[in-house]
Protein backbone atom coordinates (compact mmCIF):
# COMPACT_ATOMS: atom_id res chain seq x y z
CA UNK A 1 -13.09 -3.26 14.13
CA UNK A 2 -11.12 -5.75 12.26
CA UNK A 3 -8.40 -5.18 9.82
CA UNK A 4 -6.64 -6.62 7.15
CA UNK A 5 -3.10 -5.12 6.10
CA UNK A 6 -0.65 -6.26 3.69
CA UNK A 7 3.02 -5.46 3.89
CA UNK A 8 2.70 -5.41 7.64
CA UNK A 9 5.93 -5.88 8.55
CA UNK A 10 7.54 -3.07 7.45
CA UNK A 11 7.66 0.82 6.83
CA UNK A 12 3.95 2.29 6.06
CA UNK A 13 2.29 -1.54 6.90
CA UNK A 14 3.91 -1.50 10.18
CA UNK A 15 3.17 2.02 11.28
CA UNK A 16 -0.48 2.10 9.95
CA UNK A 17 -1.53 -1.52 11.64
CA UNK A 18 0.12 -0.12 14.76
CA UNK A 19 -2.19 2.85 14.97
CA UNK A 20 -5.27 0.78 13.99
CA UNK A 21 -4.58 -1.24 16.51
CA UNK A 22 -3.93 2.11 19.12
CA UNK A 23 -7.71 2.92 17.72
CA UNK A 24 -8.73 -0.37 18.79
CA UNK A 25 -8.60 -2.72 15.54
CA UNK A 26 -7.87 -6.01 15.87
CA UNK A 27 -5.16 -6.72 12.64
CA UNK A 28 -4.32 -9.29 10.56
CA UNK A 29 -0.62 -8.81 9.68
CA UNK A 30 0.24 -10.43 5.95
CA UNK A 31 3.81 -10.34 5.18
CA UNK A 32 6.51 -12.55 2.93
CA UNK A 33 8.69 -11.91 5.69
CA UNK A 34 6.74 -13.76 8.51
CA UNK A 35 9.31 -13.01 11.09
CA UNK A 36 8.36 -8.98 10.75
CA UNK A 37 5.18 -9.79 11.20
CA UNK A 38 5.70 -11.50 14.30
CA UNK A 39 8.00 -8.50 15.77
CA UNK A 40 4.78 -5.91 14.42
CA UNK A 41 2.42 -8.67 16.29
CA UNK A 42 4.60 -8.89 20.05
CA UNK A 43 4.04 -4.75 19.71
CA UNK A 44 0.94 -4.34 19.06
CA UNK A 45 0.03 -6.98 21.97
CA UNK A 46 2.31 -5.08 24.31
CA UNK A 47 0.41 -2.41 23.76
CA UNK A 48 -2.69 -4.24 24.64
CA UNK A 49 -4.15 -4.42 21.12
CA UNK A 50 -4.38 -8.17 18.81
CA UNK A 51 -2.69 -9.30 15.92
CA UNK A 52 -2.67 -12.63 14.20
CA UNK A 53 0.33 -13.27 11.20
CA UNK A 54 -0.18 -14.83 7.97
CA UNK A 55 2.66 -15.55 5.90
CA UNK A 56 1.29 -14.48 2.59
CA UNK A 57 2.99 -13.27 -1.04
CA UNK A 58 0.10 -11.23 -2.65
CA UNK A 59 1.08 -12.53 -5.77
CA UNK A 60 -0.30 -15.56 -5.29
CA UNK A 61 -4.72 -15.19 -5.15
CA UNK A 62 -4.79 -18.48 -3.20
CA UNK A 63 -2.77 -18.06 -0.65
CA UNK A 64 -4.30 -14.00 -0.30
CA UNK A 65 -7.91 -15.86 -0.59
CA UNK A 66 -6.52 -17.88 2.33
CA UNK A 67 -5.19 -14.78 4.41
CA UNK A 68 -8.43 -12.99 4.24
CA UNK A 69 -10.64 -16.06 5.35
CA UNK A 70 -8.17 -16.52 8.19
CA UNK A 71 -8.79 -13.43 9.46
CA UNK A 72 -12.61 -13.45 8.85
CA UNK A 73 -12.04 -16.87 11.10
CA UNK A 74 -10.17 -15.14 13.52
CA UNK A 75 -12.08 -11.98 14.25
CA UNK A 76 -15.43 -13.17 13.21
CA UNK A 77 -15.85 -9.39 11.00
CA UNK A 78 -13.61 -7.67 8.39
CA UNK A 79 -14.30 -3.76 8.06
CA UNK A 80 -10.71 -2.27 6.50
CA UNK A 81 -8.62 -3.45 3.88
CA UNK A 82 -5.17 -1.67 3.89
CA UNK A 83 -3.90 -2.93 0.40
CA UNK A 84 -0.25 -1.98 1.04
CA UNK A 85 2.35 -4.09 0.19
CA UNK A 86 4.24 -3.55 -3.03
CA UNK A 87 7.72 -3.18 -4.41
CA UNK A 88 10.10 -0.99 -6.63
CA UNK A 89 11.24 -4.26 -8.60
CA UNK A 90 13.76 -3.86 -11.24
CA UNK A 91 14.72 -0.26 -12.43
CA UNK A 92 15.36 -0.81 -16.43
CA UNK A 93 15.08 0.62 -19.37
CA UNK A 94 11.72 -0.44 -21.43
CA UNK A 95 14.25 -1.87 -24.25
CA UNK A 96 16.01 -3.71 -21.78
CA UNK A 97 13.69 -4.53 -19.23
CA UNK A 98 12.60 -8.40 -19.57
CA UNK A 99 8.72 -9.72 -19.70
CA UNK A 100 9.73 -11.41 -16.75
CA UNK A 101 11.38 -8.29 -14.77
CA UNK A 102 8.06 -6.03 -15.98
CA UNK A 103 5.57 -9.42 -14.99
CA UNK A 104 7.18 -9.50 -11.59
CA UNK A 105 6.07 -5.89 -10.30
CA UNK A 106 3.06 -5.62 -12.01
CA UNK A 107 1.92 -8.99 -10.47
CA UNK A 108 2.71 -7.91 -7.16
CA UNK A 109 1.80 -4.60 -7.16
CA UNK A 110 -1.31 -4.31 -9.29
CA UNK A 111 -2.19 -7.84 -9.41
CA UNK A 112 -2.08 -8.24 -5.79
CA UNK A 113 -4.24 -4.86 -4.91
CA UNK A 114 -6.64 -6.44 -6.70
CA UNK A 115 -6.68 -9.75 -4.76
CA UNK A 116 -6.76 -7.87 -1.69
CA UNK A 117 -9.91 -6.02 -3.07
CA UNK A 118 -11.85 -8.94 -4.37
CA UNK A 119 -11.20 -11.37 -2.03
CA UNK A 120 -12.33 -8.78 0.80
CA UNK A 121 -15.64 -7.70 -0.54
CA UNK A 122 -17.91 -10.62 0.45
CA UNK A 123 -17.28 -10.10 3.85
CA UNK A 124 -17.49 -5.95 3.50
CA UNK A 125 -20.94 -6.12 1.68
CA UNK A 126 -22.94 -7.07 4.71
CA UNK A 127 -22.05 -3.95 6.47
CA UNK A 128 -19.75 -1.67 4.55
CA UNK A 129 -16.30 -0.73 5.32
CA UNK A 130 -12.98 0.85 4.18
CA UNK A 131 -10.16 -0.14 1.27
CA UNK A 132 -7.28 1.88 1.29
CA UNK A 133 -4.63 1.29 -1.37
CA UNK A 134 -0.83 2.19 -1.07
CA UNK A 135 -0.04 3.99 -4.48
CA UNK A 136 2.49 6.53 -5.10
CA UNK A 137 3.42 9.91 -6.11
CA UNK A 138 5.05 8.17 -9.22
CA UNK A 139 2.83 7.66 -12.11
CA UNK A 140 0.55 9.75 -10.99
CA UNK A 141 1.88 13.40 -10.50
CA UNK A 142 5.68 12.60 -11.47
CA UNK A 143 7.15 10.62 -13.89
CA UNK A 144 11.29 11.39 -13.15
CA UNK A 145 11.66 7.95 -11.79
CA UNK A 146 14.04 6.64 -14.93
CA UNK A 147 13.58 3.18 -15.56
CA UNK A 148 11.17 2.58 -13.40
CA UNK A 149 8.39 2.54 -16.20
CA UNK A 150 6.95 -0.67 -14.38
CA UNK A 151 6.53 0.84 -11.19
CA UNK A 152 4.99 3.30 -12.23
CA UNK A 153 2.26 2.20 -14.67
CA UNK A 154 1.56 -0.60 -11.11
CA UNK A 155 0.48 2.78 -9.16
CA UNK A 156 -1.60 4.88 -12.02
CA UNK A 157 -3.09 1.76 -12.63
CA UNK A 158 -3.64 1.34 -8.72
CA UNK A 159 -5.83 4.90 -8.74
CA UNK A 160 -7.57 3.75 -11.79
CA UNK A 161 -8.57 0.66 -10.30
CA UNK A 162 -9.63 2.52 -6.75
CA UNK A 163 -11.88 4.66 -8.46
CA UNK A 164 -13.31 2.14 -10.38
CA UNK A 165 -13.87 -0.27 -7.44
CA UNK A 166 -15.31 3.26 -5.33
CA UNK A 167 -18.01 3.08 -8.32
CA UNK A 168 -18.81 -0.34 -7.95
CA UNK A 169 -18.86 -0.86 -4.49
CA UNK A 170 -20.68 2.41 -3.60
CA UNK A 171 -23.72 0.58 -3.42
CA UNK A 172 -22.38 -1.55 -0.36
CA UNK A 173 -21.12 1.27 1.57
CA UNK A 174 -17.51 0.31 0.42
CA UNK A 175 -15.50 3.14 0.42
CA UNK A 176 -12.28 3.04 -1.58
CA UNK A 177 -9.54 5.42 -1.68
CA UNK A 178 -5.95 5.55 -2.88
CA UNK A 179 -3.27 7.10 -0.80
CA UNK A 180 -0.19 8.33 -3.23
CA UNK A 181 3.01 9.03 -1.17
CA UNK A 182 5.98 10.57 -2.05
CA UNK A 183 9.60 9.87 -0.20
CA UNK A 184 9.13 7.73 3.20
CA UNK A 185 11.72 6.50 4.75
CA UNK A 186 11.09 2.77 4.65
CA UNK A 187 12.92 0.00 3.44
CA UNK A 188 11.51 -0.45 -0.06
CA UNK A 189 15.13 0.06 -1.37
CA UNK A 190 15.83 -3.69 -0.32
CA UNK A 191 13.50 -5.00 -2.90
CA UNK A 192 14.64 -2.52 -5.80
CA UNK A 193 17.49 -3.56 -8.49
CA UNK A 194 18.60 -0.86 -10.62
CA UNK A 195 20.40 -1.80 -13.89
CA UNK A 196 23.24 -0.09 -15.62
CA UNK A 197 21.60 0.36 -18.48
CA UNK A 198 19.28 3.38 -16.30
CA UNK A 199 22.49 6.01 -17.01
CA UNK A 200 21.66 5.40 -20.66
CA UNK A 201 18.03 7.19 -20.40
CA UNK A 202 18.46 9.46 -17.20
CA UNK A 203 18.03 13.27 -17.98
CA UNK A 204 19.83 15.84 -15.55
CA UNK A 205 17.66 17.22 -13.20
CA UNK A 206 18.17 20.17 -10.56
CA UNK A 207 15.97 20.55 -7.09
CA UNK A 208 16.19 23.70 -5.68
CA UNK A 209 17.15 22.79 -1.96
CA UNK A 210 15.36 20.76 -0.18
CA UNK A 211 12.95 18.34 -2.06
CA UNK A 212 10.53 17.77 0.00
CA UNK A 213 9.85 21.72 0.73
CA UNK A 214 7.22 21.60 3.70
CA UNK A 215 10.11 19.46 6.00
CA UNK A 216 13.02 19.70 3.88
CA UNK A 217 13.33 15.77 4.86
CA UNK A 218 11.73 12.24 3.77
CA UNK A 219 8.40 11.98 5.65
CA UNK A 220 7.90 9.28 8.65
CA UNK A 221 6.12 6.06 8.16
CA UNK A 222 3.59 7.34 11.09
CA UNK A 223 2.53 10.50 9.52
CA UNK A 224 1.26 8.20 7.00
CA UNK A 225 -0.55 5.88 9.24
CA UNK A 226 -2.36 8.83 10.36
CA UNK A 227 -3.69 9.24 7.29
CA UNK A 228 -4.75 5.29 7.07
CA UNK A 229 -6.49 5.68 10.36
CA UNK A 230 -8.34 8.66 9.21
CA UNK A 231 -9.41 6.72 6.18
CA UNK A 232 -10.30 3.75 7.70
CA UNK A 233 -12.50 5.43 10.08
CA UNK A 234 -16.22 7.27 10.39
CA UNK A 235 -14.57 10.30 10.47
CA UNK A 236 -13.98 9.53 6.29
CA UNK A 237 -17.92 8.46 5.77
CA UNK A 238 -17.85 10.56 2.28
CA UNK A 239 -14.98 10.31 0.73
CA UNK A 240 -14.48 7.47 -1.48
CA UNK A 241 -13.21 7.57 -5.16
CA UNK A 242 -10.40 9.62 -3.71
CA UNK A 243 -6.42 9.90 -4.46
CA UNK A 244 -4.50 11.19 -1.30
CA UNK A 245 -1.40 12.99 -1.58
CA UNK A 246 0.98 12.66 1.12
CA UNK A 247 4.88 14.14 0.46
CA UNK A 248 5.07 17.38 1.59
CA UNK A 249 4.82 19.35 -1.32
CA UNK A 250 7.86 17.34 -3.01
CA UNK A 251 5.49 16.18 -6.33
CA UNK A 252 4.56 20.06 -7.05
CA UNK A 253 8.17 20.94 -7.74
């Protein structure tokens, strides 16, 4: 099995192309950050699995176009698409948020999903496989996230696009599912700038204790990977179409 995964050197990408590669998947690991790739690569070779690095920002479809056909290259097969990587972006008002600010998350987010997708599908047709997209909790069952009205419209659109593609691709055995998480302790804070201008439209809000209520804590990056590796395996032959919840409970409060 051969598998491509995008935002692989960190949080969720990390843990998931570990496991695949525990399950026996040889991974290509697409990152901005090249050098996180590289660490993700040494462990998953330590651990007897393979791993090549491109250095890829899904923003750009060339350079995603490239990725894929350098792992097609590589591997000789493509069967899973883990369209992960993604950002919080700026955190703004709508009336002060900037074209620019709203472009910048929506291009890498949304845009990029969708360059993962469509670049991967001539090499799925021949003999099916599995595309599993990293949305969110936000947008989708929760909408508290103030100023983050970018970010969230990036991951509804995400499920809207999964189903659509399930549809589509049906006929190829292309499975398609979105998985919508809810607090994970990652690092997706680094690439997340919050204006002042957020106090202006933030309404009070009060949890009772613990937010996440089945671990009272942020879930891990592995128990997500789990999921991915159920997804991207036989074991998930009918389910396509499908949005995944994954936070403990915390988007039902």
């Amino acid at each position: 099995m051969a598998a491509f995964v995008t935002g692989a050197g960190s949080g969720i990408g990390r843990a998931a192309a570990i496991r695949m590669a525990q399950e026996g998947a040889r991974v290509c690991l697409v990152d901005l950050k090249e050098r996180n790739a590289d660490a993700v690569r040494e462990t998953i070779e330590s651990l007897g699995g393979e791993a090549i690095v491109t250095d890829t920002d899904v923003s750009d479809p060339g350079r995603v176009e490239e990725a894929m056909q350098a792992a097609v290259d590589e591997f000789g097969r493509l069967d899973v698409v883990f369209a992960n990587a993604g950002i919080n972006g700026t955190m703004a008002p709508i009336e002060t948020m900037t074209p620019e600010q709203w472009a910048h998350t929506l291009t890498t987010n949304l845009y990029g999903t969708f360059y993962a997708v469509k670049y991967a599908i001539p090499h799925l047709k021949e003999d099916g496989g599995s595309i599993i997209i990293t949305s969110s909790i936000n947008g989708n069952r929760k909408f508290k996230n103030f100023g983050g009205a970018a970010y969230s419209v990036s991951k509804a659109g995400q499920v809207a696009f999964a189903k659509m593609a399930a549809l589509e691709l049906a006929q190829y055995r292309i499975r398609v599912n979105a998985i919508c998480p809810g607090a994970i302790q990652t690092n997706i804070g680094e690439n997340t700038q919050q204006t002042d201008e957020v106090q202006s439209i933030e309404i009070p809000i009060k949890y009772p204790k613990g937010s996440q209520p089945l671990a009272h804590r942020a879930g891990r990056p592995e128990q997500v990977a789990e999921l991915v590796a159920f997804l991207a395996s036989a074991e998930s032959s009918h389910i396509t179409g499908t949005e995944v919840y994954i936070d403990g409970a915390e988007s039902l409060l």
